[in-house]
PDB file of N, CA and C in Angstrom:
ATOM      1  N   UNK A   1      15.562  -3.031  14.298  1.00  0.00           N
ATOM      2  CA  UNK A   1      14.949  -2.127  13.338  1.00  0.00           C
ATOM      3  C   UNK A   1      14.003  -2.919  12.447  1.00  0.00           C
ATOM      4  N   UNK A   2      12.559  -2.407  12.533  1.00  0.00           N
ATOM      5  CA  UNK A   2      11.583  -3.261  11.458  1.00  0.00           C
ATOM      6  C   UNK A   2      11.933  -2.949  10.385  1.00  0.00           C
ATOM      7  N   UNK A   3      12.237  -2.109   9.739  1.00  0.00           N
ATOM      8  CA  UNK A   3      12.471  -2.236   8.468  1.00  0.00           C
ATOM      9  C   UNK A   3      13.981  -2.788   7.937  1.00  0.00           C
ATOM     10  N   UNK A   4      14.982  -3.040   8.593  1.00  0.00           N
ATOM     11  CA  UNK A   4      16.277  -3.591   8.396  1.00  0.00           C
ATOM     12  C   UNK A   4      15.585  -4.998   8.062  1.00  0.00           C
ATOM     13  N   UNK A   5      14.898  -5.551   9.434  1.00  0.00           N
ATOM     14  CA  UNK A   5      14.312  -7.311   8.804  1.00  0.00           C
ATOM     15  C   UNK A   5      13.556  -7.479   8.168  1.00  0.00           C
ATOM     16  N   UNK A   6      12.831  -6.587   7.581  1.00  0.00           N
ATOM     17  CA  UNK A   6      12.416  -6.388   6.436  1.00  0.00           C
ATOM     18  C   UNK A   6      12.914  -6.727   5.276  1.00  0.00           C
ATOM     19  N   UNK A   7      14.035  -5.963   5.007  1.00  0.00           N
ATOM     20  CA  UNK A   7      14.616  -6.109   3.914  1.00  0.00           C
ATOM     21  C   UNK A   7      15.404  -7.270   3.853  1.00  0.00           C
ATOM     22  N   UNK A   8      15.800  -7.600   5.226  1.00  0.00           N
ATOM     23  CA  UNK A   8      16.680  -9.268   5.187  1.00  0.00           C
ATOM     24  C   UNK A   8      15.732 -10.786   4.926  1.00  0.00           C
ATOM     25  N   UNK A   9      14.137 -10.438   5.011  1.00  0.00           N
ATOM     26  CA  UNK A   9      13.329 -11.116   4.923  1.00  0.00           C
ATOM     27  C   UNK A   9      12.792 -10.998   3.218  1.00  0.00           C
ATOM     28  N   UNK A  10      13.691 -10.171   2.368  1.00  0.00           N
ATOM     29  CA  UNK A  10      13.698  -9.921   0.848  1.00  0.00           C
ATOM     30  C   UNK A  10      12.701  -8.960   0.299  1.00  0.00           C
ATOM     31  N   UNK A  11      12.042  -7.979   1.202  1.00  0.00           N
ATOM     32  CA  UNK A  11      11.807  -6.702   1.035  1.00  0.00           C
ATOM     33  C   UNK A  11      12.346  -6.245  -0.035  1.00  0.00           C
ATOM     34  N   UNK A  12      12.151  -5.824  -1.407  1.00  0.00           N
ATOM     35  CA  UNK A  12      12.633  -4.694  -2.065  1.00  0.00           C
ATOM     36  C   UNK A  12      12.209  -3.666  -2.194  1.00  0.00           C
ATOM     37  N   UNK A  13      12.833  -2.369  -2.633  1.00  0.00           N
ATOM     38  CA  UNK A  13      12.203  -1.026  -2.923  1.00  0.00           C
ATOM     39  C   UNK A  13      11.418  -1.423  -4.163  1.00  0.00           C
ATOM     40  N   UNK A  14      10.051  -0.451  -4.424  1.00  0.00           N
ATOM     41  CA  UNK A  14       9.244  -0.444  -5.764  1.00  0.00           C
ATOM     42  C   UNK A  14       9.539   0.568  -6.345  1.00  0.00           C
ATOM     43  N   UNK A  15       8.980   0.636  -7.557  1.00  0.00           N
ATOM     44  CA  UNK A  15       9.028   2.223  -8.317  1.00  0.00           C
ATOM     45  C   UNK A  15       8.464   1.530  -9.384  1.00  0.00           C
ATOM     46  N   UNK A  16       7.897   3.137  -9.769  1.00  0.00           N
ATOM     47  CA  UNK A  16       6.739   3.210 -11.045  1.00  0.00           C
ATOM     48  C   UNK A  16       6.980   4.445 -11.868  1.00  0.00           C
ATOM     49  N   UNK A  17       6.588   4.055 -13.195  1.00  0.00           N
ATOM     50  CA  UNK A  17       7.486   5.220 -14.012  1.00  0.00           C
ATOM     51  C   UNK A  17       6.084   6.449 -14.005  1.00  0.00           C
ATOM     52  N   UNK A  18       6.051   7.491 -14.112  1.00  0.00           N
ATOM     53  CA  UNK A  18       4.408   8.608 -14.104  1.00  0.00           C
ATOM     54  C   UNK A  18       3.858   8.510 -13.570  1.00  0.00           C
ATOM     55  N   UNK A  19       2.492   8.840 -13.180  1.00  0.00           N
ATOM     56  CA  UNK A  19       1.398   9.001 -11.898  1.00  0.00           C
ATOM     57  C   UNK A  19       0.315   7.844 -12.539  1.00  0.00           C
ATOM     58  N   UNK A  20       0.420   7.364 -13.427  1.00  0.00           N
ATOM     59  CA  UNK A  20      -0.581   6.188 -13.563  1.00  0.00           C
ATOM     60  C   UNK A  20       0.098   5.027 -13.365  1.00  0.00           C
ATOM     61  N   UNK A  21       1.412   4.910 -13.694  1.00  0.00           N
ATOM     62  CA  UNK A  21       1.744   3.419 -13.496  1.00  0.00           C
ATOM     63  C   UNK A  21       1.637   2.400 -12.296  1.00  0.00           C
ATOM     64  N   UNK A  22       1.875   1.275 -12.831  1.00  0.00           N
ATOM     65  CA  UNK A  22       1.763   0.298 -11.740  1.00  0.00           C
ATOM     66  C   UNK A  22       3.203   0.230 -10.672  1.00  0.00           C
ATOM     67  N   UNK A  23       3.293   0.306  -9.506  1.00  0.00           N
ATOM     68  CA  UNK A  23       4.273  -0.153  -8.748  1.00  0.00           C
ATOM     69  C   UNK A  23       5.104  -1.731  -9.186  1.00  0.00           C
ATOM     70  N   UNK A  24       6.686  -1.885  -9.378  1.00  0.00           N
ATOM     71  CA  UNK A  24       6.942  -2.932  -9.569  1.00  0.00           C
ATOM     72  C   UNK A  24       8.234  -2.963  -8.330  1.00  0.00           C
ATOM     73  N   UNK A  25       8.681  -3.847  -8.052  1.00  0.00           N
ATOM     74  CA  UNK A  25      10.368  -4.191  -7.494  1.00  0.00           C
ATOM     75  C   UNK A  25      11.073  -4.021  -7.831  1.00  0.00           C
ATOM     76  N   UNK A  26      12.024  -3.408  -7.668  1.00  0.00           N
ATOM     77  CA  UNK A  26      13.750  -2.792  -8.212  1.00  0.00           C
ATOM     78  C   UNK A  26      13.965  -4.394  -9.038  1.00  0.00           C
ATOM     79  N   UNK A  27      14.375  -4.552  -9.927  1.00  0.00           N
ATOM     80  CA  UNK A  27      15.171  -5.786 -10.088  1.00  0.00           C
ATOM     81  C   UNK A  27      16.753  -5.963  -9.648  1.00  0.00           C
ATOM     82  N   UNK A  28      17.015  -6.691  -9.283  1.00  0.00           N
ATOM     83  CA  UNK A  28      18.742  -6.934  -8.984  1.00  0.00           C
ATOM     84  C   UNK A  28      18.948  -6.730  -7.342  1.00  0.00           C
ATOM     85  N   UNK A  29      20.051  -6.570  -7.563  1.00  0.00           N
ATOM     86  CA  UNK A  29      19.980  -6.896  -6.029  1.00  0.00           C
ATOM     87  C   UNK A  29      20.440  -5.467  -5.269  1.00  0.00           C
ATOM     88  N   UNK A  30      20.185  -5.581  -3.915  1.00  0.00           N
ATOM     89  CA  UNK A  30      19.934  -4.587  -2.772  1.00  0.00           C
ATOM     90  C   UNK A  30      20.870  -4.800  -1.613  1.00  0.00           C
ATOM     91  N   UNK A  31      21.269  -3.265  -1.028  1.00  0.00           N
ATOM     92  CA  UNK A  31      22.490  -3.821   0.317  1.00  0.00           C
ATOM     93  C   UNK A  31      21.593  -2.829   0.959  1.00  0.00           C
ATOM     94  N   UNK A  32      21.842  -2.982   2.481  1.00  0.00           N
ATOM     95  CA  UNK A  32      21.383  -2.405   3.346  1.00  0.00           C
ATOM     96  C   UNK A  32      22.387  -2.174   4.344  1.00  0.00           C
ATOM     97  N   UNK A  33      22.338  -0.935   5.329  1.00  0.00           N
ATOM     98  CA  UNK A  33      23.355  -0.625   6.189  1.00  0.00           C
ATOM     99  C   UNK A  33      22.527   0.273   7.325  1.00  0.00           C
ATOM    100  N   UNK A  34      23.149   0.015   8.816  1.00  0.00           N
ATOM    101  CA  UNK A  34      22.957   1.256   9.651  1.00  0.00           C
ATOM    102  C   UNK A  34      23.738   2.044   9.485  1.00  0.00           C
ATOM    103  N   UNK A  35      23.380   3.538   9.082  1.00  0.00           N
ATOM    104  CA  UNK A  35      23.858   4.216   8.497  1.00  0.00           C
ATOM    105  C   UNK A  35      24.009   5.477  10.115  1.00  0.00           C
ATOM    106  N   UNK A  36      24.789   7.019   9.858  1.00  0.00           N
ATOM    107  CA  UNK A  36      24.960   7.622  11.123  1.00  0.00           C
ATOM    108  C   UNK A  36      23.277   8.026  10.986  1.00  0.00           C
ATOM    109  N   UNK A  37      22.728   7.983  10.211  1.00  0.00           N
ATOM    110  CA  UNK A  37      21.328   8.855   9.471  1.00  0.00           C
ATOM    111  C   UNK A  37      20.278   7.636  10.279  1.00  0.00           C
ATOM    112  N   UNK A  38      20.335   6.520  10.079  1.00  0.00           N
ATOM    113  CA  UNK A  38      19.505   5.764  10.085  1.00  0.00           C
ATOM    114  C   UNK A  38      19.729   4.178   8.968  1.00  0.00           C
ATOM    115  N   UNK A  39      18.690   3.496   8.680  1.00  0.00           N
ATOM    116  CA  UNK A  39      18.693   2.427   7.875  1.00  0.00           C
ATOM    117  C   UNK A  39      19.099   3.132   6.433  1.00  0.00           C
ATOM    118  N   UNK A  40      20.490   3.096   5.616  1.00  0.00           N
ATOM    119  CA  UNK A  40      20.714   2.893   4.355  1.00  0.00           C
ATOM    120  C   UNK A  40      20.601   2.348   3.284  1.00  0.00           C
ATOM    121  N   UNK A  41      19.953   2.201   2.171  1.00  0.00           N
ATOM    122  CA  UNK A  41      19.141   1.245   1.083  1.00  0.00           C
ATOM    123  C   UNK A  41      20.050   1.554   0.241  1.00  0.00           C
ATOM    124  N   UNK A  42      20.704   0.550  -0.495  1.00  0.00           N
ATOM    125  CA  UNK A  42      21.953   0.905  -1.860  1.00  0.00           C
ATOM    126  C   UNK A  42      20.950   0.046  -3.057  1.00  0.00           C
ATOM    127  N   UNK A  43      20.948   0.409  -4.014  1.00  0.00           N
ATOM    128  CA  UNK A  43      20.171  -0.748  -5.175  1.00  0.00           C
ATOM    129  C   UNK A  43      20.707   0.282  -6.477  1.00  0.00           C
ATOM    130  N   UNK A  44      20.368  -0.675  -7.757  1.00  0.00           N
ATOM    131  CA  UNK A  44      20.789   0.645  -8.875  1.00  0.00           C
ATOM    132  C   UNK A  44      19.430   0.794  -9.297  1.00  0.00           C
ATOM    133  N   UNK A  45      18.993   1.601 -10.586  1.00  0.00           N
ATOM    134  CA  UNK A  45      17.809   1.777 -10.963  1.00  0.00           C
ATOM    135  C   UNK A  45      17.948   2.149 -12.556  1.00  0.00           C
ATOM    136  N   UNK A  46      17.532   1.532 -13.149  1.00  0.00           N
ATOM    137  CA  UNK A  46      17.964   1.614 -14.819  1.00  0.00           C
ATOM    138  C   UNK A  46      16.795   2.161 -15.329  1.00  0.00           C
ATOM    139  N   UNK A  47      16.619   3.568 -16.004  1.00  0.00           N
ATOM    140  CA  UNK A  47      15.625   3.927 -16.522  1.00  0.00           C
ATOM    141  C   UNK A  47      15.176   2.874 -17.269  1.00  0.00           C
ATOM    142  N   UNK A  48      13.713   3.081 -17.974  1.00  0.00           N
ATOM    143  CA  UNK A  48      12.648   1.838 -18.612  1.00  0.00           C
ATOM    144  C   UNK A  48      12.229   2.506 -19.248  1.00  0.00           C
ATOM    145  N   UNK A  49      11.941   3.857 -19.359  1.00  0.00           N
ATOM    146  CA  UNK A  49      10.993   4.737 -20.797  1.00  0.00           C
ATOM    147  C   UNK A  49      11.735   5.522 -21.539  1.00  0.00           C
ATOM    148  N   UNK A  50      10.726   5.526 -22.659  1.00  0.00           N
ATOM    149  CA  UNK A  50      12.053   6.240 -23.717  1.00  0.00           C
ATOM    150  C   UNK A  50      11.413   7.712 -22.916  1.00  0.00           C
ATOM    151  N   UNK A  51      10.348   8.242 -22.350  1.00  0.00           N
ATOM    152  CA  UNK A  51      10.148   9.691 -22.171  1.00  0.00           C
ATOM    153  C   UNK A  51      11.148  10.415 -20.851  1.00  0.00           C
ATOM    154  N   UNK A  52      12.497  10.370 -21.317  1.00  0.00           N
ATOM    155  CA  UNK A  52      12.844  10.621 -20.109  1.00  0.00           C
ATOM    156  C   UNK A  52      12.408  11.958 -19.211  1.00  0.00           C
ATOM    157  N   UNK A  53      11.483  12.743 -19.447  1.00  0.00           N
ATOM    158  CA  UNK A  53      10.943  13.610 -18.599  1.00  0.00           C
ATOM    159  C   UNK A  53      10.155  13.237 -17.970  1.00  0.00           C
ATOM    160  N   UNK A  54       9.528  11.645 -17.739  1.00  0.00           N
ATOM    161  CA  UNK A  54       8.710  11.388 -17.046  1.00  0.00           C
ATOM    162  C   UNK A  54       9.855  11.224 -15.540  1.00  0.00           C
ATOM    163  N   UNK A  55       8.643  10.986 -14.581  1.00  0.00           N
ATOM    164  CA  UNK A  55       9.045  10.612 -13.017  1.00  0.00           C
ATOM    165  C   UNK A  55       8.845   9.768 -13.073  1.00  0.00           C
ATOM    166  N   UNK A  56      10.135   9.055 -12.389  1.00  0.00           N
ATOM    167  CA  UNK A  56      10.247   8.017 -11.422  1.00  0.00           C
ATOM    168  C   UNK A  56       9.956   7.983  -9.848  1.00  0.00           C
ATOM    169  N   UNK A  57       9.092   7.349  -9.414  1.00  0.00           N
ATOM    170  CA  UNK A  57       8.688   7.020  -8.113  1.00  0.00           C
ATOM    171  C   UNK A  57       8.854   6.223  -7.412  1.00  0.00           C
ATOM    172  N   UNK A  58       9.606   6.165  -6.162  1.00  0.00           N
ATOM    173  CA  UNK A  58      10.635   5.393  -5.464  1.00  0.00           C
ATOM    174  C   UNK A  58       9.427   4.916  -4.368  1.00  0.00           C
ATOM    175  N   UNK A  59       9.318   3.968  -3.561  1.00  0.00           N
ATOM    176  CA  UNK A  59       8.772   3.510  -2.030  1.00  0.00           C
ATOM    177  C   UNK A  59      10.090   2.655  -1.430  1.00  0.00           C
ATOM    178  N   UNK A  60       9.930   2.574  -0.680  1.00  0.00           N
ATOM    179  CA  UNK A  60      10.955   1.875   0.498  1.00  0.00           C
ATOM    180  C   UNK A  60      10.099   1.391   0.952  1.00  0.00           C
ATOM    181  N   UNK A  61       8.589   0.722   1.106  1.00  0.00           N
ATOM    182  CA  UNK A  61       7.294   0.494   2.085  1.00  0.00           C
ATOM    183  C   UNK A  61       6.653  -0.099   0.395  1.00  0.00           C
ATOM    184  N   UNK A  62       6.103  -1.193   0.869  1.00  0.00           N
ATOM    185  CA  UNK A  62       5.100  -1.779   0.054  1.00  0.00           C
ATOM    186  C   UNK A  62       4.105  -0.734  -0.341  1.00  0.00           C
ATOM    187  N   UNK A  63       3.963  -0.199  -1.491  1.00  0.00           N
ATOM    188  CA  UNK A  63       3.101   0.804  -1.999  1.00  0.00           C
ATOM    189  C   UNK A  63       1.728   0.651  -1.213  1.00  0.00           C
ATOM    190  N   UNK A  64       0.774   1.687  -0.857  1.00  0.00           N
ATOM    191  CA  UNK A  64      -0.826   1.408  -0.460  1.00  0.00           C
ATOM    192  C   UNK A  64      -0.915   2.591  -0.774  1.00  0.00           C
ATOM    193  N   UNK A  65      -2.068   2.676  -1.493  1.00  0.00           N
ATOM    194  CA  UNK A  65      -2.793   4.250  -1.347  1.00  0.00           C
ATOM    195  C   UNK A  65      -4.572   4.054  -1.929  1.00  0.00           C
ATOM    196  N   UNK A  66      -5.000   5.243  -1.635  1.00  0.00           N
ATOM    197  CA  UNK A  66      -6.445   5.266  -1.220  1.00  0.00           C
ATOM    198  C   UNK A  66      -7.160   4.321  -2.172  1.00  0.00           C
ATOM    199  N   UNK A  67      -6.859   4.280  -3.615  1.00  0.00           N
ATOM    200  CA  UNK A  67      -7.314   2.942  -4.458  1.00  0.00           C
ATOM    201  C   UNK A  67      -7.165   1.824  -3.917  1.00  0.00           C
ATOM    202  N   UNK A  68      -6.250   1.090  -3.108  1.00  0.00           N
ATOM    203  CA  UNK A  68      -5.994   0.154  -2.866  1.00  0.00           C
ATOM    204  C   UNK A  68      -7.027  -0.223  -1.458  1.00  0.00           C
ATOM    205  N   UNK A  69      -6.936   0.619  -0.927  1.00  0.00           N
ATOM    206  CA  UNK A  69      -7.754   0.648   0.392  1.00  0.00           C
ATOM    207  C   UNK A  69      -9.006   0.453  -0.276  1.00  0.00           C
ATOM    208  N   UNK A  70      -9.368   1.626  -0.915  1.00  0.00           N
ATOM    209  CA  UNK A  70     -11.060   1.712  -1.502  1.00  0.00           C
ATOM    210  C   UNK A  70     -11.346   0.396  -1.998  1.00  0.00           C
ATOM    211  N   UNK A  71     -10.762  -0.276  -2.866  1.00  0.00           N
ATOM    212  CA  UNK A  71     -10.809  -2.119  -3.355  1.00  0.00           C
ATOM    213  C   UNK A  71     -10.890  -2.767  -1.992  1.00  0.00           C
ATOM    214  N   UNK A  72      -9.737  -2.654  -1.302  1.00  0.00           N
ATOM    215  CA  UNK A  72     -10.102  -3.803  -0.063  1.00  0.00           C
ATOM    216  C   UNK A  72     -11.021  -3.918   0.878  1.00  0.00           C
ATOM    217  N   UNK A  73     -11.272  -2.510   1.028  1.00  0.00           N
ATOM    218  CA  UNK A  73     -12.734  -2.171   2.325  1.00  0.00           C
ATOM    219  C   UNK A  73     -14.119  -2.632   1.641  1.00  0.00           C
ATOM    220  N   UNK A  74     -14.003  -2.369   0.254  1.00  0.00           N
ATOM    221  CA  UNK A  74     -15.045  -2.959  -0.608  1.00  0.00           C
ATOM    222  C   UNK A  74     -15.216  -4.678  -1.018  1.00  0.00           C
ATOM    223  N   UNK A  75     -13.966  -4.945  -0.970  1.00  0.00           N
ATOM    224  CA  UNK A  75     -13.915  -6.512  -1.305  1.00  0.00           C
ATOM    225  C   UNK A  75     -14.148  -7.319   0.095  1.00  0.00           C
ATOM    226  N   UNK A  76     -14.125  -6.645   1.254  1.00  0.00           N
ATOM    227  CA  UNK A  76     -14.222  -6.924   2.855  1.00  0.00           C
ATOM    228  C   UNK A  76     -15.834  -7.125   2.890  1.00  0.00           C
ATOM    229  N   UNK A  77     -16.126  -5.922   3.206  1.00  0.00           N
ATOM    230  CA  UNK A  77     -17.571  -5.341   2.811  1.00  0.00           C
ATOM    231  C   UNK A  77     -18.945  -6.113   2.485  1.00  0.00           C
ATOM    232  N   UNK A  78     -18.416  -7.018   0.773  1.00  0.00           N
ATOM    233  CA  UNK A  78     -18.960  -7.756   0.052  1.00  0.00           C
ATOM    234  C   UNK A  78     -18.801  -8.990   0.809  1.00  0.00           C
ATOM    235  N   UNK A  79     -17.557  -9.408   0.936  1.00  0.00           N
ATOM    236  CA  UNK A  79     -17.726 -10.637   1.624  1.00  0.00           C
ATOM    237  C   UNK A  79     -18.121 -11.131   3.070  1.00  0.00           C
ATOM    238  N   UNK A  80     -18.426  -9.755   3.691  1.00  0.00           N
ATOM    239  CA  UNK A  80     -19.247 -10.044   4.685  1.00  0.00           C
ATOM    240  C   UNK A  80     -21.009  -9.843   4.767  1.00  0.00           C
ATOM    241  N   UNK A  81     -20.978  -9.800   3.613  1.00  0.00           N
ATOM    242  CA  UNK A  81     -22.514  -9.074   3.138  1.00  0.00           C
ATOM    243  C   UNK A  81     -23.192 -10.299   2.560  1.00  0.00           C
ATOM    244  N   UNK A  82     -21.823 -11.412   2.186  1.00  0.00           N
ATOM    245  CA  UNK A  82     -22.317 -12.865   1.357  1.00  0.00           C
ATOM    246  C   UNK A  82     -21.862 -13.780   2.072  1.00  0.00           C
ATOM    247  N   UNK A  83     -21.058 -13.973   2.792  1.00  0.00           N
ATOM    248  CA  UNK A  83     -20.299 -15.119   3.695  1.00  0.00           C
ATOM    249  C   UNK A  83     -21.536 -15.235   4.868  1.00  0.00           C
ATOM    250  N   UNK A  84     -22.533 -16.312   4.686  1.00  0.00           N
ATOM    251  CA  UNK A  84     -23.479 -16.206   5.999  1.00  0.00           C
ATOM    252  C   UNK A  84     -22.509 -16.681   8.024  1.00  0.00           C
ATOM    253  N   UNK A  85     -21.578 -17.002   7.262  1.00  0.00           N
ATOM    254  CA  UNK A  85     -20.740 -17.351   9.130  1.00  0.00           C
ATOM    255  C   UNK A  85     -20.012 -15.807   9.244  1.00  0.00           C
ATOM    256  N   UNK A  86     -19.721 -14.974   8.558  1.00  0.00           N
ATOM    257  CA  UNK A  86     -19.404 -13.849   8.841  1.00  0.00           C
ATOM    258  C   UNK A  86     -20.256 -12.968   9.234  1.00  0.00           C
ATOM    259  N   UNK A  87     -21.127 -13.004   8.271  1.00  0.00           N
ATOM    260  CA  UNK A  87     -22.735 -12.068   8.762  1.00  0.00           C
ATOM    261  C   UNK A  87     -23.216 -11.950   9.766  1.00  0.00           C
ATOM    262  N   UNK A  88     -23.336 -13.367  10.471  1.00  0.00           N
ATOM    263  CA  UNK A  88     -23.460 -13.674  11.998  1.00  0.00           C
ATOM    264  C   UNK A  88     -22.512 -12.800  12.797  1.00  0.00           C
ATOM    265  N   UNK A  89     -21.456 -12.695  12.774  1.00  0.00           N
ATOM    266  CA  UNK A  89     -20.468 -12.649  13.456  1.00  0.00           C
ATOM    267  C   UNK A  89     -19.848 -11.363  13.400  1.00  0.00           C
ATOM    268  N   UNK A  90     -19.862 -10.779  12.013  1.00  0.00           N
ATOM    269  CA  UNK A  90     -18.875  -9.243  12.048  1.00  0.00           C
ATOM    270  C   UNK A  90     -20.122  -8.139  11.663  1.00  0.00           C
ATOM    271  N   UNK A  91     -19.733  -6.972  12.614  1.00  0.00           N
ATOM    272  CA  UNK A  91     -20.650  -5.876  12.052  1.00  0.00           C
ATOM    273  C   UNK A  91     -19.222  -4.800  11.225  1.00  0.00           C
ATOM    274  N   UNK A  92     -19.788  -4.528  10.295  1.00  0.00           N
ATOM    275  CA  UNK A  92     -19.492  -3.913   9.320  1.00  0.00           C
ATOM    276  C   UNK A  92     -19.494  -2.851   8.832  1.00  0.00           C
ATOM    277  N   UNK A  93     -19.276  -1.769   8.719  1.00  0.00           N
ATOM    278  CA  UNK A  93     -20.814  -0.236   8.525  1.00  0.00           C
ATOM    279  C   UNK A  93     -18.889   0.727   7.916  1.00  0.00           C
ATOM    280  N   UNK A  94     -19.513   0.900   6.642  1.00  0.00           N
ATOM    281  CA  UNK A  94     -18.899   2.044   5.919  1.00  0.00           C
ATOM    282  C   UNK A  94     -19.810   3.660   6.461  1.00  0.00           C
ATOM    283  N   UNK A  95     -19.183   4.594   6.603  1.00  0.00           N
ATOM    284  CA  UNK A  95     -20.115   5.977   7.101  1.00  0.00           C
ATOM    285  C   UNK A  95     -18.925   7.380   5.872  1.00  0.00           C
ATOM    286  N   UNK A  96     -19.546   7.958   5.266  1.00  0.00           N
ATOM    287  CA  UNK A  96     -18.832   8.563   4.642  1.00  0.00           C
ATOM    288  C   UNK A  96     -18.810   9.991   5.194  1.00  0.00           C
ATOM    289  N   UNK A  97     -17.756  10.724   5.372  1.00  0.00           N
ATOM    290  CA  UNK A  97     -17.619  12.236   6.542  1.00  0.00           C
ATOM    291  C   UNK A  97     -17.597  13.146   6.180  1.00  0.00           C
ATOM    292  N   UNK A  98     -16.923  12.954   4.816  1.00  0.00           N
ATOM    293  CA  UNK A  98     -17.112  14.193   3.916  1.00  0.00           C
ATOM    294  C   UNK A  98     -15.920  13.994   2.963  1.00  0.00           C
ATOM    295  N   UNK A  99     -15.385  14.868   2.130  1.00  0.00           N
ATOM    296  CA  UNK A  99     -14.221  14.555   1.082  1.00  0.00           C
ATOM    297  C   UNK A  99     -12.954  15.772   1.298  1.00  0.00           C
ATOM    298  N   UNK A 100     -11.771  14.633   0.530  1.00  0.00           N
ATOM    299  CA  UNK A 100     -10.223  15.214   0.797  1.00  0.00           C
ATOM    300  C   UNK A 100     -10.421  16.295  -0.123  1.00  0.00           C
ATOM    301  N   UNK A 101      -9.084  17.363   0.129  1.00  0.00           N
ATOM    302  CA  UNK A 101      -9.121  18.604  -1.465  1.00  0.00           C
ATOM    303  C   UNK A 101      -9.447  17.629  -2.101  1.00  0.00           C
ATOM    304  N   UNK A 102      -8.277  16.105  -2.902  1.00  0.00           N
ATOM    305  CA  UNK A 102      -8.561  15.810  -3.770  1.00  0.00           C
ATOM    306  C   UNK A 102     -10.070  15.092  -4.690  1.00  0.00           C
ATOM    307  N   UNK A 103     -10.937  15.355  -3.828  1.00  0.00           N
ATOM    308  CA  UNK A 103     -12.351  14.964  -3.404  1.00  0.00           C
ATOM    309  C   UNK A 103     -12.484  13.260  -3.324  1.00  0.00           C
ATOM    310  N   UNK A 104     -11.278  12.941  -2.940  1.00  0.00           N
ATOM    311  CA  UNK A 104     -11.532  11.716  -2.255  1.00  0.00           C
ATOM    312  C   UNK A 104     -12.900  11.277  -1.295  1.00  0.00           C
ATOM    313  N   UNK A 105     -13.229  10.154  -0.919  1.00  0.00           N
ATOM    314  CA  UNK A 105     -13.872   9.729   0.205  1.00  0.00           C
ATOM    315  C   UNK A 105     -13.484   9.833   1.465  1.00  0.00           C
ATOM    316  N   UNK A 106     -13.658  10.408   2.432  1.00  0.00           N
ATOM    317  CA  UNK A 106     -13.064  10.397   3.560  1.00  0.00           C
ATOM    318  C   UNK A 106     -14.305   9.598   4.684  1.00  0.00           C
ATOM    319  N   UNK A 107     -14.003   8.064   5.170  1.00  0.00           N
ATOM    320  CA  UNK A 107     -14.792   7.323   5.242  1.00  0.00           C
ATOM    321  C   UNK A 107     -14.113   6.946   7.213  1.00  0.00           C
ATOM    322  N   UNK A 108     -15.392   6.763   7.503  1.00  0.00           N
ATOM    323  CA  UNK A 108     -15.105   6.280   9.412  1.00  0.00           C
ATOM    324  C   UNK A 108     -15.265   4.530   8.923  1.00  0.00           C
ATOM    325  N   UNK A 109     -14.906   3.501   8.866  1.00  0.00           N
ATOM    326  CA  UNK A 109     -14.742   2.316   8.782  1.00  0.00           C
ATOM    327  C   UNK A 109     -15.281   1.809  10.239  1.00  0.00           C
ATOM    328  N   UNK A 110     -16.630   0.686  10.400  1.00  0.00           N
ATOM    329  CA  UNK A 110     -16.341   0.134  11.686  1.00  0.00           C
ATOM    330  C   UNK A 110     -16.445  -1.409  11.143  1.00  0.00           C
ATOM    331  N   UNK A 111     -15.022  -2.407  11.995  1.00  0.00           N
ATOM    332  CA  UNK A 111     -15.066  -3.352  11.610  1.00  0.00           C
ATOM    333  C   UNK A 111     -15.490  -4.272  13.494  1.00  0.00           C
ATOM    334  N   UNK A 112     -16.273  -5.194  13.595  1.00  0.00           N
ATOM    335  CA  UNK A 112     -16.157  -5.238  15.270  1.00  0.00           C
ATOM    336  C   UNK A 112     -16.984  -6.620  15.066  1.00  0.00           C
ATOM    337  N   UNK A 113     -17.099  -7.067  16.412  1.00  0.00           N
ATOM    338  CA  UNK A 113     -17.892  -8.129  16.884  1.00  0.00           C
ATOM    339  C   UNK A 113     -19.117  -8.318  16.757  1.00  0.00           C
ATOM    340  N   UNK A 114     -20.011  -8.865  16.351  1.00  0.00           N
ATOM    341  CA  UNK A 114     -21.573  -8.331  16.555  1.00  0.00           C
ATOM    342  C   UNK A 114     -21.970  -9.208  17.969  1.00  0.00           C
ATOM    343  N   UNK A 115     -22.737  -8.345  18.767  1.00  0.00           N
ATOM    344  CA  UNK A 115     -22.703  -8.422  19.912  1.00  0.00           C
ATOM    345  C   UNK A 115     -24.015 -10.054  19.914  1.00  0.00           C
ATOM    346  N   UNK A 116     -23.851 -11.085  21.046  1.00  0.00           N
ATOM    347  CA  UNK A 116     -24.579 -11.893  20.592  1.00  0.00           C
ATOM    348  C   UNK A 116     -25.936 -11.100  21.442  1.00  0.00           C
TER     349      UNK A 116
END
């Protein structure tokens, strides 16, 4: 199971308190089990804000979402736009398709060889 050696490789769950916060690591420690369900995650979780009507947001998976992507395809991007041994070498091409409800970017990415 990838995610069992995952967690034996010191994987922890994240969580973030509201829809702006930053993702952090459970602190303390974590058990794991094959469960009849599947992989079982035991950890405790100690509230952190005094607003207790806010949400807490759990991952089991290293957080990613479209900010994170949008930074890296951009920080990729740049450095192949300035790295002259990459320039040579990688073709690159952002194409934008149209936008999510949330009017996100909805982008075709080509990352490839440049042909000699």
């Amino acid at each position: 199971n990838l995610q069992r050696s995952r967690y034996a490789a010191g994987l922890k769950p994240f969580f973030r308190v509201g829809r702006e916060g930053k993702f952090k690591k459970v602190n303390g420690k974590i058990s794991w089990n094959n469960g009849s369900d599947g992989l079982q995650v035991h950890f405790d979780h100690f509230v952190t804000t005094r607003d207790l009507s806010a949400w807490t947001y759990i991952s089991f998976v290293e957080p990613w979402g479209y900010e994170d992507s949008t930074n890296y395809f951009t920080k990729w991007g740049n450095e192949v736009k300035t790295n002259p041994q990459l320039m040579d070498s990688v073709y690159f091409h952002r194409e934008l398709l149209g936008y999510s409800k949330e009017q996100r970017y909805v982008e075709l990415i080509t990352i490839t060889a440049k042909d000699e």
